[in-house]
Each structure stands twice: as C-alpha cells, then as structure tokens.
PDB file of N, CA and C in Angstrom:
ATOM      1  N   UNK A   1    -103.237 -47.499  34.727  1.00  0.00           N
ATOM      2  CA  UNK A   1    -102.864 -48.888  34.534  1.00  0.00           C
ATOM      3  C   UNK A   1    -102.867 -49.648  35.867  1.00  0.00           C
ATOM      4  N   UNK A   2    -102.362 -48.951  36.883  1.00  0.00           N
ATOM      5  CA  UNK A   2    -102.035 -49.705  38.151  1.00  0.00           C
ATOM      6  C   UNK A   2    -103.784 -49.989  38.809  1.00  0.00           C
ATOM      7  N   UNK A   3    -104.893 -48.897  38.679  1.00  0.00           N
ATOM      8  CA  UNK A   3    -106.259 -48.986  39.268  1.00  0.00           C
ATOM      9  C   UNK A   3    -106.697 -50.153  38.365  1.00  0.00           C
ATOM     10  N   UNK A   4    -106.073 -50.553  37.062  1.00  0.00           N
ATOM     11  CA  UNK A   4    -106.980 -51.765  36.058  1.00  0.00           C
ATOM     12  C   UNK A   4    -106.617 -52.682  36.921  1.00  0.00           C
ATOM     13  N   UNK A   5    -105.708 -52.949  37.247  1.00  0.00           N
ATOM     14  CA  UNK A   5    -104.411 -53.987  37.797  1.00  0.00           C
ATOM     15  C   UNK A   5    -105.232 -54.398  39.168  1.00  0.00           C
ATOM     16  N   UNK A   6    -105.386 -53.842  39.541  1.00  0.00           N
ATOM     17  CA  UNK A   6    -106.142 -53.358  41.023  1.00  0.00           C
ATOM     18  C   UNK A   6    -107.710 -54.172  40.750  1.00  0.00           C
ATOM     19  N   UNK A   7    -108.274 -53.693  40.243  1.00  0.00           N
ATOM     20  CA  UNK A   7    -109.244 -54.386  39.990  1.00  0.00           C
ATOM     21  C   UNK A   7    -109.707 -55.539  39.506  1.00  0.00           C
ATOM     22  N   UNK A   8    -108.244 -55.854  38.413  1.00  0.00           N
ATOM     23  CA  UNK A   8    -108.402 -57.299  38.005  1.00  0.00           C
ATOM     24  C   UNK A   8    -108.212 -58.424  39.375  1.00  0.00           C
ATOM     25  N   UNK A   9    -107.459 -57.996  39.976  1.00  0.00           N
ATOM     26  CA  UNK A   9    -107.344 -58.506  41.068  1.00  0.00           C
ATOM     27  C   UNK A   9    -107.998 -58.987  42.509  1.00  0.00           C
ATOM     28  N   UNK A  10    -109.226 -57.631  42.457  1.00  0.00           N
ATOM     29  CA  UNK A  10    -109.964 -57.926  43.382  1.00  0.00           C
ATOM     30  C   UNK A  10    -111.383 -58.773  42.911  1.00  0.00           C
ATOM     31  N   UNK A  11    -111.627 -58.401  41.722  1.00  0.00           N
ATOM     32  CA  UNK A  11    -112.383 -59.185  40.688  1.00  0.00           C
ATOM     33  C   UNK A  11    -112.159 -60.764  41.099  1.00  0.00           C
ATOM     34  N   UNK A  12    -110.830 -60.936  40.741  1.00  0.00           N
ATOM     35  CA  UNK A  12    -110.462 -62.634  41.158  1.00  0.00           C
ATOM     36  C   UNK A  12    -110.764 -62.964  41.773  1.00  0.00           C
ATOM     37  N   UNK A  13    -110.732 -62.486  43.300  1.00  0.00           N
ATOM     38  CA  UNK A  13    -110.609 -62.507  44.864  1.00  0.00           C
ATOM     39  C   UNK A  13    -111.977 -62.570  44.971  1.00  0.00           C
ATOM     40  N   UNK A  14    -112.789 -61.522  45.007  1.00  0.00           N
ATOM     41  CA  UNK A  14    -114.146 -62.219  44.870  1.00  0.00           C
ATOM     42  C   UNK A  14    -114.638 -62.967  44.319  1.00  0.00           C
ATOM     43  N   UNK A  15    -114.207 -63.596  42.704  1.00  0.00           N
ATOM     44  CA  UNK A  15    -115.194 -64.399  42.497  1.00  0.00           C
ATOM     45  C   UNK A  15    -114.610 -65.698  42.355  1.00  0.00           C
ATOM     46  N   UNK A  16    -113.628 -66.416  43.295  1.00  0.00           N
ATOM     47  CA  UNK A  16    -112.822 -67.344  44.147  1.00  0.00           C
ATOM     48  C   UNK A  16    -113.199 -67.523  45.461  1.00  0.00           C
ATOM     49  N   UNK A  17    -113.799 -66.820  45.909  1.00  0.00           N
ATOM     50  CA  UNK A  17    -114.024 -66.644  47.724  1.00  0.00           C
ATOM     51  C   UNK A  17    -115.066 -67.926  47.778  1.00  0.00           C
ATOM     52  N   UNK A  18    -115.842 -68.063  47.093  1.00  0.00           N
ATOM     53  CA  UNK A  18    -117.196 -69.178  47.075  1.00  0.00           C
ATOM     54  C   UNK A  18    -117.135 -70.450  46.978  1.00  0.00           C
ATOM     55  N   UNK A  19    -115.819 -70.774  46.028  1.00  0.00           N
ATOM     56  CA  UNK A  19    -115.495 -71.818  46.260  1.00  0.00           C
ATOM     57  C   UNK A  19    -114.474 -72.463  47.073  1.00  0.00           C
ATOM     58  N   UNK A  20    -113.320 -71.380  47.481  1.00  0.00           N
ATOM     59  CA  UNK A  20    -112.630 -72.105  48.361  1.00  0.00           C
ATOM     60  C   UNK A  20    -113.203 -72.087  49.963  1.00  0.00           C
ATOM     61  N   UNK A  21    -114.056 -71.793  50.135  1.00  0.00           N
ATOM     62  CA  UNK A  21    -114.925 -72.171  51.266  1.00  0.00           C
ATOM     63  C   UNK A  21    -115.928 -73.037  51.359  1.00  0.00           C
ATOM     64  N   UNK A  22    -115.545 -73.598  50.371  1.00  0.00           N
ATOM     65  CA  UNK A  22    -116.159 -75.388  50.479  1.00  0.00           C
ATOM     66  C   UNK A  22    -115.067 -76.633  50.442  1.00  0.00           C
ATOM     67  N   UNK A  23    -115.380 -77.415  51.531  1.00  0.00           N
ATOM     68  CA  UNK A  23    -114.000 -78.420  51.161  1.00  0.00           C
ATOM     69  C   UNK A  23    -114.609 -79.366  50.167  1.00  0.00           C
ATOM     70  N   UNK A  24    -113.465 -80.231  50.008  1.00  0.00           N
ATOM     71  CA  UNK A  24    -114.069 -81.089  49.227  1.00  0.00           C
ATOM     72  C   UNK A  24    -114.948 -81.676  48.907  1.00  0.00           C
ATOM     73  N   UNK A  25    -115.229 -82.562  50.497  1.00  0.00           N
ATOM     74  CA  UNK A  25    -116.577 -83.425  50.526  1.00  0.00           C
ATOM     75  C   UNK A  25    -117.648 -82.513  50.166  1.00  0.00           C
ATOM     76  N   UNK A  26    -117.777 -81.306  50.613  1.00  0.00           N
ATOM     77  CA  UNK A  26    -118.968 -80.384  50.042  1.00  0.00           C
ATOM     78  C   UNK A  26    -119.171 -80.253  48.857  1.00  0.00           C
ATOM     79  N   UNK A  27    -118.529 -80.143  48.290  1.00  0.00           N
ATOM     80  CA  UNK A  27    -118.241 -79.616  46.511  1.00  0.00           C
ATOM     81  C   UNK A  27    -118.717 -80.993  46.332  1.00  0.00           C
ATOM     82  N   UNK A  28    -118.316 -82.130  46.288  1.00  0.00           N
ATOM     83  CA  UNK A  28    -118.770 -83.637  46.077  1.00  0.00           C
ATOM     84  C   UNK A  28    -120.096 -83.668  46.005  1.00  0.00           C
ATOM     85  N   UNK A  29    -120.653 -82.924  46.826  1.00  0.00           N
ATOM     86  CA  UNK A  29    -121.987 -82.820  47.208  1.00  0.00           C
ATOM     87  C   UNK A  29    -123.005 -82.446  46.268  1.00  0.00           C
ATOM     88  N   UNK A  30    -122.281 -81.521  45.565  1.00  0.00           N
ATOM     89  CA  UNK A  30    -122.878 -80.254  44.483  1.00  0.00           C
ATOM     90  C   UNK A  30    -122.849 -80.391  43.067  1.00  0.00           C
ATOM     91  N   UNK A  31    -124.433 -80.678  42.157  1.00  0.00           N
ATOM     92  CA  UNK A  31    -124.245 -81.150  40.743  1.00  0.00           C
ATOM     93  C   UNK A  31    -123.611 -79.768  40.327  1.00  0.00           C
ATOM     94  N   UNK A  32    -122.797 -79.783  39.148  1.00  0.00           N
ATOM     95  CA  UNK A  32    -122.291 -78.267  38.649  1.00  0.00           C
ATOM     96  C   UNK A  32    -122.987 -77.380  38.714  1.00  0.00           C
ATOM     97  N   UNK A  33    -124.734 -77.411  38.223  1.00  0.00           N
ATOM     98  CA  UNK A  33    -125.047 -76.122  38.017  1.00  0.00           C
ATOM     99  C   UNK A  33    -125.156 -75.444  39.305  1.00  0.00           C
ATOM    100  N   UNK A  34    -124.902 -76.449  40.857  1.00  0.00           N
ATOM    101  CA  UNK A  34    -125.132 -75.782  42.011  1.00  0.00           C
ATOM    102  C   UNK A  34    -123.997 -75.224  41.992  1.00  0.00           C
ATOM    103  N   UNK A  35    -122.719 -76.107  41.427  1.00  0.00           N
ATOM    104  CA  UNK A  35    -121.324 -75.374  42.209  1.00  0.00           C
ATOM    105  C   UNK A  35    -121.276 -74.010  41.418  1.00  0.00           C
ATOM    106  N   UNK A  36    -121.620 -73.826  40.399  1.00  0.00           N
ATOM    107  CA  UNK A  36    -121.529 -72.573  39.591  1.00  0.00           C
ATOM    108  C   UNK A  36    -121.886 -71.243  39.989  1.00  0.00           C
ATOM    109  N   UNK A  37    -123.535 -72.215  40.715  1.00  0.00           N
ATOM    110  CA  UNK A  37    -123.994 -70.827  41.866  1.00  0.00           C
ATOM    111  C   UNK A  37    -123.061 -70.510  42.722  1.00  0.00           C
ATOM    112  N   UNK A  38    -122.382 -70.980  43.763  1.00  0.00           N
ATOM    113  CA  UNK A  38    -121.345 -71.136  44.277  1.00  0.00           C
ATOM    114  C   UNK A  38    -119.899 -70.212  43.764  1.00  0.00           C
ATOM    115  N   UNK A  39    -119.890 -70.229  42.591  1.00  0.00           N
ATOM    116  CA  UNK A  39    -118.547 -69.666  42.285  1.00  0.00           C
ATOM    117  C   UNK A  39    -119.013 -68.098  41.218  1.00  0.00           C
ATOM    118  N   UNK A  40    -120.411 -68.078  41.364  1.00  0.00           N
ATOM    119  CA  UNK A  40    -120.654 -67.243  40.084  1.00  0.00           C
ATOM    120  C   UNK A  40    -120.199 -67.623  38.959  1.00  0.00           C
ATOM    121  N   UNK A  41    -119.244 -68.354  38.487  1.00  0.00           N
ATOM    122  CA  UNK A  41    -118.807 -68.869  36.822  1.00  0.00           C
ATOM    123  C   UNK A  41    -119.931 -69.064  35.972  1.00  0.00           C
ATOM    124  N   UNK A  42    -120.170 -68.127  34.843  1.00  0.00           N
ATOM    125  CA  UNK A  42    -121.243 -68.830  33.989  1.00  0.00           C
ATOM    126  C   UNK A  42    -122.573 -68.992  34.381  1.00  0.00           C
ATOM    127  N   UNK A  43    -123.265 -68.044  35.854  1.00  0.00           N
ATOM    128  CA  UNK A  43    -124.280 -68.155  35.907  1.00  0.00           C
ATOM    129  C   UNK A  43    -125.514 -67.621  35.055  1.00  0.00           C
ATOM    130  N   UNK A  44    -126.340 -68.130  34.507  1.00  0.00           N
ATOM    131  CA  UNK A  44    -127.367 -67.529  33.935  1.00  0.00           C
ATOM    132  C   UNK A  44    -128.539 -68.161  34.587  1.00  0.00           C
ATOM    133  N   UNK A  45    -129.299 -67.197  35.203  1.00  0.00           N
ATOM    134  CA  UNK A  45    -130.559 -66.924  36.145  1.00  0.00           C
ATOM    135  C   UNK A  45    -131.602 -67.517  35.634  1.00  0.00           C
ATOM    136  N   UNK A  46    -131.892 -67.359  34.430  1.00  0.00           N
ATOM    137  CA  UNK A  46    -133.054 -68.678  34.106  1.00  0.00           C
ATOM    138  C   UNK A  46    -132.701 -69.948  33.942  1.00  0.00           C
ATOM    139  N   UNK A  47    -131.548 -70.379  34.295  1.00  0.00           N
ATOM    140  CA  UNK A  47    -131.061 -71.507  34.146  1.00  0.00           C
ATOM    141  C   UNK A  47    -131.721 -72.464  35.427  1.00  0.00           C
ATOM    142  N   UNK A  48    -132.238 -71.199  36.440  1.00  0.00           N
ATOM    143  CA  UNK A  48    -132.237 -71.903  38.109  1.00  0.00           C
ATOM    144  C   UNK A  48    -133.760 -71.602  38.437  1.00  0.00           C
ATOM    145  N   UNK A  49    -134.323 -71.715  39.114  1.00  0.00           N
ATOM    146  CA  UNK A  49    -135.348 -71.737  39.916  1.00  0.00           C
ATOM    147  C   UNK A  49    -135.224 -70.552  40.921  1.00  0.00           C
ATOM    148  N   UNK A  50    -135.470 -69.568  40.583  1.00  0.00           N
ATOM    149  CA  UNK A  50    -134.943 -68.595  41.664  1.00  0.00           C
ATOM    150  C   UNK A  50    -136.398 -67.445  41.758  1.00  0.00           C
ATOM    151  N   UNK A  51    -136.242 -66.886  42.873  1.00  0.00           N
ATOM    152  CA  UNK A  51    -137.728 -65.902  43.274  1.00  0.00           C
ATOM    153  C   UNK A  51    -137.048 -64.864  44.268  1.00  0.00           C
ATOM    154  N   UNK A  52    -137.350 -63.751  44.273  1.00  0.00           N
ATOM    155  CA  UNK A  52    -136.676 -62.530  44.686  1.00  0.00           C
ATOM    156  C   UNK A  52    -137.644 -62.667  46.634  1.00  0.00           C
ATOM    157  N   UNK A  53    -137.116 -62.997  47.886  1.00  0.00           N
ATOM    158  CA  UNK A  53    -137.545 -62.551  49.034  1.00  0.00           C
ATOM    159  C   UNK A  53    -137.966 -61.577  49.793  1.00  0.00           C
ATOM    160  N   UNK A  54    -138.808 -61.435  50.385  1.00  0.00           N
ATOM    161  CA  UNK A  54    -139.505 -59.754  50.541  1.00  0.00           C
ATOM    162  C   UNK A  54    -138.294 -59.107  50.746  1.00  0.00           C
ATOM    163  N   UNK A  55    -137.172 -59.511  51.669  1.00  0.00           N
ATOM    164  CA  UNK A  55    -135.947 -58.587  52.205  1.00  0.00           C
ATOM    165  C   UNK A  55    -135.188 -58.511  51.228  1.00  0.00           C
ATOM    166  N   UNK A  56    -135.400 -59.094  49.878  1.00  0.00           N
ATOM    167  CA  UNK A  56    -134.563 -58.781  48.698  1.00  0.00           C
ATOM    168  C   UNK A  56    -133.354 -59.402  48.275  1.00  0.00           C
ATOM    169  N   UNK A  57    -133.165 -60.585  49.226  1.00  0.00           N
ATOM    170  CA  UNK A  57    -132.297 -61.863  49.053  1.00  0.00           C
ATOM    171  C   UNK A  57    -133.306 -62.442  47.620  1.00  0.00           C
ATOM    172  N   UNK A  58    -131.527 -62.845  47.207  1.00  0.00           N
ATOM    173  CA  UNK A  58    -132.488 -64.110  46.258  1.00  0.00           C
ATOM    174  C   UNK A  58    -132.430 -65.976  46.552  1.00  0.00           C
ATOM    175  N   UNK A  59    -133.219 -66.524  46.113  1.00  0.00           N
ATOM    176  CA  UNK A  59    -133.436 -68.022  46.712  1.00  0.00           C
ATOM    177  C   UNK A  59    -133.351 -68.453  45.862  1.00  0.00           C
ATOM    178  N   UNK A  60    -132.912 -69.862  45.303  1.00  0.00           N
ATOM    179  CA  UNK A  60    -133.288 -70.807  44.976  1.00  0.00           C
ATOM    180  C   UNK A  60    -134.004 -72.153  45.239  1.00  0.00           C
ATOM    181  N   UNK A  61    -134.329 -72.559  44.208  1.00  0.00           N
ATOM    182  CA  UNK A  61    -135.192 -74.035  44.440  1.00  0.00           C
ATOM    183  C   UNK A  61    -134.127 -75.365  44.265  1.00  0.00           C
ATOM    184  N   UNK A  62    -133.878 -75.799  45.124  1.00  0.00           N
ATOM    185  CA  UNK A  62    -133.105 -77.100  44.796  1.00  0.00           C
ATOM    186  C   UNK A  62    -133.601 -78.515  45.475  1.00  0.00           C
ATOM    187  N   UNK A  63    -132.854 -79.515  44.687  1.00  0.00           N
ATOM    188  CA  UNK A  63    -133.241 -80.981  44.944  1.00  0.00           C
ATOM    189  C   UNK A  63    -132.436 -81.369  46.234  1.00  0.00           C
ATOM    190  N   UNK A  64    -132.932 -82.160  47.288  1.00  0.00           N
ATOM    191  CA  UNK A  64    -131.787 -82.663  48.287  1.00  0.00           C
ATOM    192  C   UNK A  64    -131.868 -84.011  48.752  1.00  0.00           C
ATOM    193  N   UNK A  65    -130.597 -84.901  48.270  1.00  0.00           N
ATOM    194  CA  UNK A  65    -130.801 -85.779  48.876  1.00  0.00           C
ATOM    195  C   UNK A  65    -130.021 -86.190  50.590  1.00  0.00           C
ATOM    196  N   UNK A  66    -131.340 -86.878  51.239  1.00  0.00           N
ATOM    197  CA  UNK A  66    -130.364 -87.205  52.232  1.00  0.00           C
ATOM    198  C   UNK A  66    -131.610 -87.885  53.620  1.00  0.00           C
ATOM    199  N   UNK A  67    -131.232 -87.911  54.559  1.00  0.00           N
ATOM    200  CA  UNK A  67    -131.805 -88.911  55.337  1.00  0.00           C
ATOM    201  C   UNK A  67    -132.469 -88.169  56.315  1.00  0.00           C
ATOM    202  N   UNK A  68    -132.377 -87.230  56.833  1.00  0.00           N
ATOM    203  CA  UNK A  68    -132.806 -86.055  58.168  1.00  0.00           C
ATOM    204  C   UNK A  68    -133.432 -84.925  58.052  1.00  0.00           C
ATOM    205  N   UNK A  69    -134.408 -84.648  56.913  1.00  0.00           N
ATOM    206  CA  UNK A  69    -134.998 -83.035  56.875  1.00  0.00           C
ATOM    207  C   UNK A  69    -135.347 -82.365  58.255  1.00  0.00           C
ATOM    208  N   UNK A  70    -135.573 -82.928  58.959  1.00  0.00           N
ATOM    209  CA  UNK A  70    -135.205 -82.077  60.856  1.00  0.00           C
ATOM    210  C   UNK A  70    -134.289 -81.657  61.041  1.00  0.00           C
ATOM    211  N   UNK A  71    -132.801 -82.174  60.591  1.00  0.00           N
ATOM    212  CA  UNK A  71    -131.720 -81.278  60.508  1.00  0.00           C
ATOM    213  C   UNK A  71    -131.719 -80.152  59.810  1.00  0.00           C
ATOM    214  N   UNK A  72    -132.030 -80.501  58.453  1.00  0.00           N
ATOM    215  CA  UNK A  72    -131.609 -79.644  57.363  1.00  0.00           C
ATOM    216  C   UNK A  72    -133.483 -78.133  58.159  1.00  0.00           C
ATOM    217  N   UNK A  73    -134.185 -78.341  58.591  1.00  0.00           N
ATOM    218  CA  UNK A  73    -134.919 -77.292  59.057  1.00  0.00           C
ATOM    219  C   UNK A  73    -134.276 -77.200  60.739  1.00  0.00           C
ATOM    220  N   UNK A  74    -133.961 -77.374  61.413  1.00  0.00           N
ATOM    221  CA  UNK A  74    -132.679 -77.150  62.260  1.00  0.00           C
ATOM    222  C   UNK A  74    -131.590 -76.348  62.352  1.00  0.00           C
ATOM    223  N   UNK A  75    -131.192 -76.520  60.913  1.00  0.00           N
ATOM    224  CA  UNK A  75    -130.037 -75.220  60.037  1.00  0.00           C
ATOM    225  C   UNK A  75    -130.972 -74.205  59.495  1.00  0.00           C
ATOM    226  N   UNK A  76    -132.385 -73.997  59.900  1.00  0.00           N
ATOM    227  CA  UNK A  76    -132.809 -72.645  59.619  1.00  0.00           C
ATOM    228  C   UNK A  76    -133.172 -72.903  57.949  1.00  0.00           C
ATOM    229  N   UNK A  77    -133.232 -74.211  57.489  1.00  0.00           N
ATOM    230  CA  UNK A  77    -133.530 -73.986  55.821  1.00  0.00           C
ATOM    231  C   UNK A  77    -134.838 -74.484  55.338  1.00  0.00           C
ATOM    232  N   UNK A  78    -135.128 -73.551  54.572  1.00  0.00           N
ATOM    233  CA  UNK A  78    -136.768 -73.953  54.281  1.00  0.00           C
ATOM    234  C   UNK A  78    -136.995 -75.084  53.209  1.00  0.00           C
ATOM    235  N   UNK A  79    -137.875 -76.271  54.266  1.00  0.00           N
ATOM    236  CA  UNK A  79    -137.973 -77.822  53.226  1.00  0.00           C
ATOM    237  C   UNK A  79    -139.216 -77.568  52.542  1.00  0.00           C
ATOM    238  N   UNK A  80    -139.222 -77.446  51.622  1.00  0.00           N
ATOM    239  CA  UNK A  80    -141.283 -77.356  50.866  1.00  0.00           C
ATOM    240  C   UNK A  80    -141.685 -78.618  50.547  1.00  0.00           C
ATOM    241  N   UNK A  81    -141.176 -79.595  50.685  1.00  0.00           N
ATOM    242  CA  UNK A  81    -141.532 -81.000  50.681  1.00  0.00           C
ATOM    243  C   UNK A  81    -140.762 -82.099  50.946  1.00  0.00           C
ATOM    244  N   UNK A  82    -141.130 -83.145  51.126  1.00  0.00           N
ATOM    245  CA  UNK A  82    -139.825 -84.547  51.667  1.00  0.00           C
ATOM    246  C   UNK A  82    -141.145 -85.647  51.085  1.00  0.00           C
ATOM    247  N   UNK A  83    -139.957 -86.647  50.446  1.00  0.00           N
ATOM    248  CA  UNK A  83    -140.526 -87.763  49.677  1.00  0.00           C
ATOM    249  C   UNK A  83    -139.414 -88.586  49.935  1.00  0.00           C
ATOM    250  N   UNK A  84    -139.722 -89.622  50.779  1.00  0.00           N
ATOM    251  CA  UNK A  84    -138.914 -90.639  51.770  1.00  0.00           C
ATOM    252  C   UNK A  84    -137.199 -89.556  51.843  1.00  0.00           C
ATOM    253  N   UNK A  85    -136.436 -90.186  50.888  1.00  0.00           N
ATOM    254  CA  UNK A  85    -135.038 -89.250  51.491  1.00  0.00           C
ATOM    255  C   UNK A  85    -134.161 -88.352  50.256  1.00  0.00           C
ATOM    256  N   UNK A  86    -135.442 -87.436  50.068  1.00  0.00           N
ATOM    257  CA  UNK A  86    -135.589 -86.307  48.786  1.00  0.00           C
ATOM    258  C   UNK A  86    -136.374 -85.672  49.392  1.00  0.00           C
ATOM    259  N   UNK A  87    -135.549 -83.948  49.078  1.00  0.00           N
ATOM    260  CA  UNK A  87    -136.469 -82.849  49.980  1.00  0.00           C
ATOM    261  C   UNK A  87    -136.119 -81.687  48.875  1.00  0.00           C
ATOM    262  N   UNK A  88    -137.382 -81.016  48.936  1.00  0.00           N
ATOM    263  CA  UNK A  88    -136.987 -79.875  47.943  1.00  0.00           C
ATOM    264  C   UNK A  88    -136.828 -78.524  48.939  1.00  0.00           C
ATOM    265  N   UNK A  89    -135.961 -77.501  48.551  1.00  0.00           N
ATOM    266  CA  UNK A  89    -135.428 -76.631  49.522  1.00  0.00           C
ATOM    267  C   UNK A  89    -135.784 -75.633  48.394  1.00  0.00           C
ATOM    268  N   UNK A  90    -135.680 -73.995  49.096  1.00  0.00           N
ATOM    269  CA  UNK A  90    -135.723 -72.959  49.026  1.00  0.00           C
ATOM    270  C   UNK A  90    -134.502 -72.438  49.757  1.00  0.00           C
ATOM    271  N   UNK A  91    -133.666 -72.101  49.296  1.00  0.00           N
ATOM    272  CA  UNK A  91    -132.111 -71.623  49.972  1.00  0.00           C
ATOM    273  C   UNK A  91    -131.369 -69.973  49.255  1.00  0.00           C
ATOM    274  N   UNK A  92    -130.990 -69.272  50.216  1.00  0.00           N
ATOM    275  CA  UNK A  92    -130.238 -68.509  49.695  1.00  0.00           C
ATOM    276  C   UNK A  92    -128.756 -69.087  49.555  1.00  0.00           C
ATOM    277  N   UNK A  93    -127.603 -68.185  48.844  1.00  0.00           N
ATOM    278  CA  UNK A  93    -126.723 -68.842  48.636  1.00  0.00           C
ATOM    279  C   UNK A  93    -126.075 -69.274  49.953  1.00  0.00           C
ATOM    280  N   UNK A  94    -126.084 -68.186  50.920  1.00  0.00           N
ATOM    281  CA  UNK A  94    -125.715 -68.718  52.561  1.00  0.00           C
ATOM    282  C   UNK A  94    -125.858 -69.834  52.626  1.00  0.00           C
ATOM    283  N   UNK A  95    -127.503 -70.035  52.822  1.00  0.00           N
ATOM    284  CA  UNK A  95    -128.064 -70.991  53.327  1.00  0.00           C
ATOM    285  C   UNK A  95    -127.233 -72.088  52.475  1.00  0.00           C
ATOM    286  N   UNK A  96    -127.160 -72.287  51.252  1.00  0.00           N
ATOM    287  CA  UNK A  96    -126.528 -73.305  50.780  1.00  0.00           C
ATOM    288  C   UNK A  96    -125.038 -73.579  51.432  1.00  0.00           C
ATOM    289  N   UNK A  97    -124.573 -72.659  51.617  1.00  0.00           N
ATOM    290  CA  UNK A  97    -123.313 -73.202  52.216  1.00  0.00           C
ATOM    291  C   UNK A  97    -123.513 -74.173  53.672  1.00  0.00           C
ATOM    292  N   UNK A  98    -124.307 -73.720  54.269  1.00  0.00           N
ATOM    293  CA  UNK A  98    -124.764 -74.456  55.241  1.00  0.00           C
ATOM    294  C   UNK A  98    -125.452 -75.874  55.423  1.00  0.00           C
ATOM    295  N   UNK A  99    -126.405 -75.742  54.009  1.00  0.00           N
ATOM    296  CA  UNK A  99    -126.896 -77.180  53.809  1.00  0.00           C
ATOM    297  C   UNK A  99    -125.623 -78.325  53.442  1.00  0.00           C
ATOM    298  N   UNK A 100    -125.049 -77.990  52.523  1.00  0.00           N
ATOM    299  CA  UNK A 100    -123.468 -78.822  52.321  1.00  0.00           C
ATOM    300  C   UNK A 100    -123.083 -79.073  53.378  1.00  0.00           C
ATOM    301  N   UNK A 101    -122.919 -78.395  54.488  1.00  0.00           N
ATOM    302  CA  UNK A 101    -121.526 -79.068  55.457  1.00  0.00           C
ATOM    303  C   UNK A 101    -122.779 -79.415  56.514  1.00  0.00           C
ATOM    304  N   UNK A 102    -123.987 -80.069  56.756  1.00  0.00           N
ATOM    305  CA  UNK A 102    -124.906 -81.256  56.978  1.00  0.00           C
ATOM    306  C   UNK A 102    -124.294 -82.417  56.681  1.00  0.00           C
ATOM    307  N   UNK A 103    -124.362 -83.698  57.861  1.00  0.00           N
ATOM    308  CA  UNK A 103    -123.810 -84.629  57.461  1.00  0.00           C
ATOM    309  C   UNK A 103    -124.807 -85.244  56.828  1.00  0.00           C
ATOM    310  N   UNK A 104    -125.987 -85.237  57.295  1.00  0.00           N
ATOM    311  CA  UNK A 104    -126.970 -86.062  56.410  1.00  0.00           C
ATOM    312  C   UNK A 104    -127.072 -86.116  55.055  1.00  0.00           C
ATOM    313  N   UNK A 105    -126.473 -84.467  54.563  1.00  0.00           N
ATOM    314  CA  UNK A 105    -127.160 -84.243  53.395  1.00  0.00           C
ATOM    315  C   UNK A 105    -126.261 -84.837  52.213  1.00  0.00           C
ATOM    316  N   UNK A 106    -126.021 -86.219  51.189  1.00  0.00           N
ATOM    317  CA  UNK A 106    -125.822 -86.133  50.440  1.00  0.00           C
ATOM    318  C   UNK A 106    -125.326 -85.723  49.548  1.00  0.00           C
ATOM    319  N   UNK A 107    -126.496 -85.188  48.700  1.00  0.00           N
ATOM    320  CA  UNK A 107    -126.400 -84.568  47.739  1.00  0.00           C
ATOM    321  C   UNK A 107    -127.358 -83.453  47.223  1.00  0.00           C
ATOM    322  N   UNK A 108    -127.151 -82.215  46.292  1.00  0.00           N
ATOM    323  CA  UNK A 108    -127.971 -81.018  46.034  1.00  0.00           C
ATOM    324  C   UNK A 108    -127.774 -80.754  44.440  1.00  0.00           C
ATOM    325  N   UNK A 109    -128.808 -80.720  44.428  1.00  0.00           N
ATOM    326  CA  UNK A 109    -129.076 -80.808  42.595  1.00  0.00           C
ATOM    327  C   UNK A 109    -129.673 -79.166  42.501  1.00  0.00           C
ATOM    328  N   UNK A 110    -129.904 -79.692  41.398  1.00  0.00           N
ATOM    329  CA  UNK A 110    -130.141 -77.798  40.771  1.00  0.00           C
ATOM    330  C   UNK A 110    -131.742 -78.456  40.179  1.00  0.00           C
ATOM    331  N   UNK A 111    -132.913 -77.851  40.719  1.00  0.00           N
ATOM    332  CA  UNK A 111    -134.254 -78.340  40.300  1.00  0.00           C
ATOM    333  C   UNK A 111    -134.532 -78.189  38.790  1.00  0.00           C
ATOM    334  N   UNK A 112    -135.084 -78.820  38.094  1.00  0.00           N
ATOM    335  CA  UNK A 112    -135.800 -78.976  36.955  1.00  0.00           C
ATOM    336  C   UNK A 112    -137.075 -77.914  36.727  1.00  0.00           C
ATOM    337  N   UNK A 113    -136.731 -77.464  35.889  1.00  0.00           N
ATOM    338  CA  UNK A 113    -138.257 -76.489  35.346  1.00  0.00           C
ATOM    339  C   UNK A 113    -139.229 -77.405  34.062  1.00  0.00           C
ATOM    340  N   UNK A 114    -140.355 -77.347  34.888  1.00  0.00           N
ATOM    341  CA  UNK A 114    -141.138 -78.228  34.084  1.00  0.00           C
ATOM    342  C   UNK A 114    -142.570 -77.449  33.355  1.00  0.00           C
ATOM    343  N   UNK A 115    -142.718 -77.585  32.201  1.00  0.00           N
ATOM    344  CA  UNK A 115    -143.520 -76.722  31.605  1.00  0.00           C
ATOM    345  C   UNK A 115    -144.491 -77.566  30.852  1.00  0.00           C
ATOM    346  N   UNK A 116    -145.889 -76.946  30.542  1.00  0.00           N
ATOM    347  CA  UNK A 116    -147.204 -77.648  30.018  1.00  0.00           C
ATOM    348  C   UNK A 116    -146.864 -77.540  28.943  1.00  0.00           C
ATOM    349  N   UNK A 117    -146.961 -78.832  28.324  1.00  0.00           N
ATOM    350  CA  UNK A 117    -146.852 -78.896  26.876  1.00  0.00           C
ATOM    351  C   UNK A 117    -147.742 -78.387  25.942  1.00  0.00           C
TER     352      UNK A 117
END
C-alpha cells in the first residue's frame, strides 16, 4: 500500500513539473494544445505535428508569432520559414520552453495538419 502511495505521488510530481516552470506570461503565450504538450495532460500524438530526430528526441511543428526570428534562431531553434511576423518552428519540448520566455515571441500555436482532398 505504502509503494502505491509512493508512486501516486511521484506520478503527480512529474507530471506538474512542466507546468509550473512556466510563469504566467509564458503560459499566456501557449494555445492549449501547446500547453498540454507542456503538462502531458491528454496528450494524443496525432493530434500534433511531430517527427522522431536522428538522436531520438521528439519535435514538433508549431506556429509562432512574433517580431525577431534572429532571436528565436539565436536560442538555438529551428525556423523552417518566416512570413512577415509568423514563423514556423521545429522544437523539442526543451526547446519550447525556451521559445516562451523570448520576449519577441508572442505567441505559439499548435500547427494545422492539412490533407488532399
């Protein structure tokens, strides 16, 4: 009983750690399905844009708004395109923590999957 106890506990603890290491303004930043990545709550993987990295990190594809993609590749994050002050990123979850606390950056959406009709 006490090892269940134990585990429910550390269970919590990890999957709390993601979000209280964003302050507010960051989280502000983040449409839900990003903050979700963020907290693990309710993630489901085809929901996102995601591709496995040779080193076996996983990435996502997300939307970014904001004014400086020299910063945001500055912080080491990969831009695959910029359209005046919209940039699409490739980020691990790290990396996302990092793009958030950018002052430039706005805002971070969770990309759209678009399919041939």
């Amino acid at each position: 009983m006490m090892r269940m106890a134990l585990a429910v506990i550390c269970l919590l603890l990890v999957s709390c750690s993601g979000a209280k290491q964003l302050s507010d303004n960051e989280r502000s930043k983040l449409d839900p399905a990003v903050q979700r990545l963020l907290t693990r709550e309710r993630v489901v993987e085809s929901d996102y844009d995601s591709t496995v990295r040779p080193d076996g990190s996983r990435e996502y594809g997300l939307v970014v708004r904001g004014g400086n993609a020299d910063e945001v590749k500055k912080a080491g994050i990969r831009v695959s395109s910029v359209f005046g002050d919209v940039m699409t990123v490739r980020v691990t979850l790290e990396e996302l923590r990092k793009l958030v606390g950018l002052s430039s950056v706005r805002s971070v959406q969770n990309s759209s999957k678009n399919y041939p009709q």
